[in-house]
C-alpha atoms as a PDB file:
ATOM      1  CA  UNK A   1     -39.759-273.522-115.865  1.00  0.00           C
ATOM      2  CA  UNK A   2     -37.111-271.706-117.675  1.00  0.00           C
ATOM      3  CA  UNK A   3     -39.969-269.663-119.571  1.00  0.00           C
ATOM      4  CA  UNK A   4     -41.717-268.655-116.303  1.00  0.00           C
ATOM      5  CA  UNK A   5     -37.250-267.631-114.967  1.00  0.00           C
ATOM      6  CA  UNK A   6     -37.214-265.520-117.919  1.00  0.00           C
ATOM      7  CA  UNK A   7     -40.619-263.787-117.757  1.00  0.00           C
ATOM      8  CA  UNK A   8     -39.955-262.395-114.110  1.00  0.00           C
ATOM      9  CA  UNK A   9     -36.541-261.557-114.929  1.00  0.00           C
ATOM     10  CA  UNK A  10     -35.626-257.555-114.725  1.00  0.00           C
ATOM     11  CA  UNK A  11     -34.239-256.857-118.065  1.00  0.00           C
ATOM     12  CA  UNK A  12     -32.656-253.727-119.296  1.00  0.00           C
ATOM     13  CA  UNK A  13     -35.314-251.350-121.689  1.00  0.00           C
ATOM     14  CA  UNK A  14     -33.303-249.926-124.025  1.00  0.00           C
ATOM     15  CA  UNK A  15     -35.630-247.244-124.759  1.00  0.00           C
ATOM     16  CA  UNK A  16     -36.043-245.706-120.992  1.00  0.00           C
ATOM     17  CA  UNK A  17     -32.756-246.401-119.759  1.00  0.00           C
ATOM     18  CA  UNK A  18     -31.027-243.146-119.811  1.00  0.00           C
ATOM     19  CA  UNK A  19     -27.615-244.565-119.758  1.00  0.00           C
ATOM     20  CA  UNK A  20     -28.574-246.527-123.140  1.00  0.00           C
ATOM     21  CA  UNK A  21     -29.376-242.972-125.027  1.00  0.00           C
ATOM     22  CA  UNK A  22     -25.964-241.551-123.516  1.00  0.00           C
ATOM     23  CA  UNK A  23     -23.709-244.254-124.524  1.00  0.00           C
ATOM     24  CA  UNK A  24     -25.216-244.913-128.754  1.00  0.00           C
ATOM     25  CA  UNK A  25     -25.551-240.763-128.608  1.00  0.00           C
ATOM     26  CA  UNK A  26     -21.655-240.475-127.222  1.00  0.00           C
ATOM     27  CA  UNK A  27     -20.514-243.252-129.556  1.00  0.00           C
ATOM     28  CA  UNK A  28     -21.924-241.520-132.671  1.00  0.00           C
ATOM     29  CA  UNK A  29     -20.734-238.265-132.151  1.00  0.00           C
ATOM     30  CA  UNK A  30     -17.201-239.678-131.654  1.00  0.00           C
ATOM     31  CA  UNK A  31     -17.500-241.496-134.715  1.00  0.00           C
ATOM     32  CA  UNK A  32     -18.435-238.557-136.896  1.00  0.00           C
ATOM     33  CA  UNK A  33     -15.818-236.560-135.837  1.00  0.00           C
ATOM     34  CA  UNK A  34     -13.041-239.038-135.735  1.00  0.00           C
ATOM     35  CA  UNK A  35     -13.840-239.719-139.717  1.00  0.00           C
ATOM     36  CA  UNK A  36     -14.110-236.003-139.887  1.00  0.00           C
ATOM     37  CA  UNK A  37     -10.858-235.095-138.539  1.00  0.00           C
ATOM     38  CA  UNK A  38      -9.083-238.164-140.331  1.00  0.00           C
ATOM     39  CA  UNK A  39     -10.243-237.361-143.535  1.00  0.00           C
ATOM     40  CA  UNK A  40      -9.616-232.971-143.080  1.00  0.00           C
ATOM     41  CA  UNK A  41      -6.786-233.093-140.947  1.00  0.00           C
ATOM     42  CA  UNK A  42      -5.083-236.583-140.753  1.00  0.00           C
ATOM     43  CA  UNK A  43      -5.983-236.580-136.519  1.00  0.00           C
ATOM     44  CA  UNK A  44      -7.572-239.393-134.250  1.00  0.00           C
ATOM     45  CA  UNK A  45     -10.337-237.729-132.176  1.00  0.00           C
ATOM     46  CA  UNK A  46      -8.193-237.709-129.264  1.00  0.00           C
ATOM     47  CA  UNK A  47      -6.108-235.358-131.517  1.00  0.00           C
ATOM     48  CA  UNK A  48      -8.795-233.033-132.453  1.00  0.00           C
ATOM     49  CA  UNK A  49      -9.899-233.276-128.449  1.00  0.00           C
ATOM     50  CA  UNK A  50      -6.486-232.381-127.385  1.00  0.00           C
ATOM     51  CA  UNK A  51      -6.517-229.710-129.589  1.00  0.00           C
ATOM     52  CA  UNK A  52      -9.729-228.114-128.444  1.00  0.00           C
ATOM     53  CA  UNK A  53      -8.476-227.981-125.026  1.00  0.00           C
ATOM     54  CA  UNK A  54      -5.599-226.229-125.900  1.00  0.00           C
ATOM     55  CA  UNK A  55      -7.425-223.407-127.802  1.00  0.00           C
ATOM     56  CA  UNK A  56      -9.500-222.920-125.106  1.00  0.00           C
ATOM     57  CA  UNK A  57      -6.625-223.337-122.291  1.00  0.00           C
ATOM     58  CA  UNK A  58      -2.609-222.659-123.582  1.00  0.00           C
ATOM     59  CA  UNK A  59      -0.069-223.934-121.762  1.00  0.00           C
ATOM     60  CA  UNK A  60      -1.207-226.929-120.060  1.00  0.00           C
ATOM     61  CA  UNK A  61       0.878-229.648-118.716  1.00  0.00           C
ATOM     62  CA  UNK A  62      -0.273-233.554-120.233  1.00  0.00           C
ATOM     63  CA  UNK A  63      -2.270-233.825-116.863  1.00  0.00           C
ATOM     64  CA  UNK A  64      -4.253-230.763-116.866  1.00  0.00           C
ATOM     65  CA  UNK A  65      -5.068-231.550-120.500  1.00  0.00           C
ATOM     66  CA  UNK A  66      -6.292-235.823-119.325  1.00  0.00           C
ATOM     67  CA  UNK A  67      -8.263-234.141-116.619  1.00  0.00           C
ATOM     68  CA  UNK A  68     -10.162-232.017-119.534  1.00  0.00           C
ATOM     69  CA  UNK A  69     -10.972-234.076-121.660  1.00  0.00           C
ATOM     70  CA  UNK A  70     -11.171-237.406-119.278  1.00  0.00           C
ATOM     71  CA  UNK A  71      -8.589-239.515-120.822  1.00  0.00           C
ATOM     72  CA  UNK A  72      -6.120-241.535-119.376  1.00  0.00           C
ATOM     73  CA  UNK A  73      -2.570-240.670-119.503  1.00  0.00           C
ATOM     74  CA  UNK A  74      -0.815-243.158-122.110  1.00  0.00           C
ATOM     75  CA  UNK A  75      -3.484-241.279-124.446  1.00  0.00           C
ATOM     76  CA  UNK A  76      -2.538-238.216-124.043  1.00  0.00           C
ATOM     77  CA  UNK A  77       1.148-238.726-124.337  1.00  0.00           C
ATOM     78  CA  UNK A  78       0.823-241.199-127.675  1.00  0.00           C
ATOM     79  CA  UNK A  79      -1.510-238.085-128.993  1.00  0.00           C
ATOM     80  CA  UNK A  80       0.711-234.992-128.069  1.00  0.00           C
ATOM     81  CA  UNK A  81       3.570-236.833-129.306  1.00  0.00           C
ATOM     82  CA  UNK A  82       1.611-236.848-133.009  1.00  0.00           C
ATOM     83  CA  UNK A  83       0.605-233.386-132.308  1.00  0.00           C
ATOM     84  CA  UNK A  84       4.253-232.301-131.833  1.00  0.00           C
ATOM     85  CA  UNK A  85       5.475-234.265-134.568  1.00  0.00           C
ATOM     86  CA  UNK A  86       3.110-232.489-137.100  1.00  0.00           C
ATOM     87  CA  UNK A  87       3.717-229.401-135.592  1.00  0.00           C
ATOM     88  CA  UNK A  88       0.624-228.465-134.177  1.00  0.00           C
ATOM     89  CA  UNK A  89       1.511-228.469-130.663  1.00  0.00           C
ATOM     90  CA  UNK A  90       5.052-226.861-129.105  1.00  0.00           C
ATOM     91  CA  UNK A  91       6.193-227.427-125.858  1.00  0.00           C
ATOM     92  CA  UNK A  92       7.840-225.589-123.177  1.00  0.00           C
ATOM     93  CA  UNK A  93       9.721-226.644-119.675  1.00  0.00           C
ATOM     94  CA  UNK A  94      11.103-229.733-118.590  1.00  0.00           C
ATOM     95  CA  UNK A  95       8.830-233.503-116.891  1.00  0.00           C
ATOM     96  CA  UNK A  96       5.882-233.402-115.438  1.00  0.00           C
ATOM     97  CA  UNK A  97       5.821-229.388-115.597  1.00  0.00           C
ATOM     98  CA  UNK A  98       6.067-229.658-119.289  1.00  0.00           C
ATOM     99  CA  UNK A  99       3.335-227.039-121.250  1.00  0.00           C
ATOM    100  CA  UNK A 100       1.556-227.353-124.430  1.00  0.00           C
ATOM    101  CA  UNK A 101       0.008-224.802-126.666  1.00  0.00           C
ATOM    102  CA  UNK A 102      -1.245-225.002-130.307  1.00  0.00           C
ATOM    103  CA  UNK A 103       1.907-223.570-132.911  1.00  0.00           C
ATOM    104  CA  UNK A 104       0.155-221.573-135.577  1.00  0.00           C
ATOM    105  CA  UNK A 105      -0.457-224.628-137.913  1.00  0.00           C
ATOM    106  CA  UNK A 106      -2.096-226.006-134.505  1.00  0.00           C
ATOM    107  CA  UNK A 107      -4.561-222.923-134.499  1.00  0.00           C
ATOM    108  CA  UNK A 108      -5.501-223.382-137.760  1.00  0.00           C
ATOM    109  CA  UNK A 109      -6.534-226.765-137.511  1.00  0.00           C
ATOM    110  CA  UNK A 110      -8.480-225.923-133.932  1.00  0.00           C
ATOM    111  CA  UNK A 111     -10.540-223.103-135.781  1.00  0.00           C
ATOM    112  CA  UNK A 112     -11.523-225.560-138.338  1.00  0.00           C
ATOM    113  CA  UNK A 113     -12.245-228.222-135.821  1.00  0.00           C
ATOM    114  CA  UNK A 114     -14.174-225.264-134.072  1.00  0.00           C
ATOM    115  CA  UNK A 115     -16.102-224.282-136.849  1.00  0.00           C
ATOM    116  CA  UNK A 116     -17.216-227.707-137.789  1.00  0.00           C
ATOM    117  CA  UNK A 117     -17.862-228.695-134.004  1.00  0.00           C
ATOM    118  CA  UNK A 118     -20.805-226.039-134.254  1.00  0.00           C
ATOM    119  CA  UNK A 119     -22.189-226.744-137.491  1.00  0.00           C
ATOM    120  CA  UNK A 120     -22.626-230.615-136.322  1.00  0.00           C
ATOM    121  CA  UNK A 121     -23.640-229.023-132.692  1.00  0.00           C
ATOM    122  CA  UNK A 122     -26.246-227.213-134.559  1.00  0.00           C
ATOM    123  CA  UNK A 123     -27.631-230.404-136.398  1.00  0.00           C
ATOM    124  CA  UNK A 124     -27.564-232.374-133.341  1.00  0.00           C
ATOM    125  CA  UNK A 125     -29.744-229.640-131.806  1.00  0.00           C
ATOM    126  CA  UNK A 126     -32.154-229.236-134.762  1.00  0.00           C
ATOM    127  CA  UNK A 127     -35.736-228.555-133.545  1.00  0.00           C
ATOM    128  CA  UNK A 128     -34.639-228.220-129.853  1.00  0.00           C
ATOM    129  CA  UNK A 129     -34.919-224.502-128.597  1.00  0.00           C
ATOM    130  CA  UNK A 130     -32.946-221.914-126.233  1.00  0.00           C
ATOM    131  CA  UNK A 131     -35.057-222.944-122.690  1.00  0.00           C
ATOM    132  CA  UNK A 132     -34.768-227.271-124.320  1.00  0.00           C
ATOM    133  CA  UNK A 133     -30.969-226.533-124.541  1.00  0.00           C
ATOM    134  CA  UNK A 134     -30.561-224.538-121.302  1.00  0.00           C
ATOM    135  CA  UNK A 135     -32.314-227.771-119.516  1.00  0.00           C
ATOM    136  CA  UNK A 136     -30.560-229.879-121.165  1.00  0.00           C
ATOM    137  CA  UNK A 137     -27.073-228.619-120.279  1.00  0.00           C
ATOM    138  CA  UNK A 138     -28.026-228.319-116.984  1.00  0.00           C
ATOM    139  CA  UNK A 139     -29.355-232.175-116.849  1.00  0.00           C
ATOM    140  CA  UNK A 140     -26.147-233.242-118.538  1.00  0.00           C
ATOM    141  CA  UNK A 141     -23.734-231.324-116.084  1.00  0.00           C
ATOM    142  CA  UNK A 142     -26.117-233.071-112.797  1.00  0.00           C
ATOM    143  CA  UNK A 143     -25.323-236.329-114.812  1.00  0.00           C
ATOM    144  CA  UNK A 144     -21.940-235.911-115.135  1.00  0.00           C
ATOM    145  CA  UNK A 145     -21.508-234.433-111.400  1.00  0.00           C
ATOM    146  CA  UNK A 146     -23.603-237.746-110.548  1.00  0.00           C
ATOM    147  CA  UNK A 147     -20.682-240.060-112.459  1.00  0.00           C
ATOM    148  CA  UNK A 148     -18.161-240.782-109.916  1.00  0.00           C
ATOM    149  CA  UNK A 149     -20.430-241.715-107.586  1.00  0.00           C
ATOM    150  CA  UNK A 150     -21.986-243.842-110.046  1.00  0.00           C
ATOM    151  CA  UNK A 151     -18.709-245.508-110.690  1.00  0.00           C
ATOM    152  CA  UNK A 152     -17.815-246.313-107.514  1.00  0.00           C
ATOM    153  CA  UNK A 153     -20.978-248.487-107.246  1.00  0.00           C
ATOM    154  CA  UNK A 154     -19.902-251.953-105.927  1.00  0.00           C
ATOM    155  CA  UNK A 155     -22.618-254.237-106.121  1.00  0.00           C
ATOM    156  CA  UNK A 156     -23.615-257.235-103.902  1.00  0.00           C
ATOM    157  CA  UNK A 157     -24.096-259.893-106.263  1.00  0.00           C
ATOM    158  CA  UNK A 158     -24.877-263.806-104.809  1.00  0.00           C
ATOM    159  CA  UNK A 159     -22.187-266.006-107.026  1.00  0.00           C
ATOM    160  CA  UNK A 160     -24.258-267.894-108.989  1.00  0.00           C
ATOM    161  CA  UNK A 161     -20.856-269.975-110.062  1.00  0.00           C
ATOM    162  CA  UNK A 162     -19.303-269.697-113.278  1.00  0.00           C
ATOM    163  CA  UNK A 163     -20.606-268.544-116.657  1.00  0.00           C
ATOM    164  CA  UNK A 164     -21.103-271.390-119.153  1.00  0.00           C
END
């Protein structure tokens, strides 16, 4: 009987289900560049994420920079607060309207992080052309437009009891 349970079971295939490739894809990336940016520049990857932000966007308050990069707030203070004390990052104004932008030490290290970010794009992307990436950013961005309402998914699960 519990053969026959299992066999009709709906199980998870790891190679079809999209959010599978998305997760081991996300997680590898991250993982390359953290032990990139530890061993060049002595950063985390939220570091090196903050960073990017602000070379794209000066002067952003703590918030502005969480929304860009998705991270929750405690992050981005324990990570500006290493950026400032290295000197990469200056602020300017007072609480919650505080600004950051990169110092020139900061700039330095963001066109590094820059310039490494595309070569490892450009290896990700290896045998994928111009109309492959075009479709693929724009299946990405639907994804991620598609993410909060994923996440507010509340299923209707029976209780089965508790796990043993």
């Amino acid at each position: 009987m519990a053969e026959d349970a299992r066999q009709s079971r709906t199980v998870l295939n790891r190679h079809t289900y999209v959010p599978h490739y998305v997760m081991i894809t996300a997680n590898a990336l991250a993982a390359g560049a953290s032990r990139l940016y530890r061993n060049h520049f002595d950063l985390g990857i939220n570091e090196g994420r903050i960073t990017a932000v602000l070379g794209h966007e000066p002067d952003r308050t703590a918030l502005e920079i969480g929304n860009a990069v998705a991270m929750n707030k405690s992050i981005i203070s324990r990570s500006l607060h290493t950026l400032l004390e290295r000197g990469l990052v200056s602020q300017s104004g007072g609480g919650r309207g505080r600004r950051y932008r990169l110092t020139e030490a900061g700039e330095r290290v963001h066109d590094a992080v820059v310039r490494m970010s595309l070569d490892r794009e450009a290896l990700l992307l290896q045998g994928i052309d111009d109309a492959e990436r075009s479709t693929l950013l724009r299946l990405l961005g639907r994804m991620l437009d598609n993410v909060t309402e994923m996440n507010s998914y509340v299923p209707v699960i029976a209780k089965t009891g508790p796990v043993e």
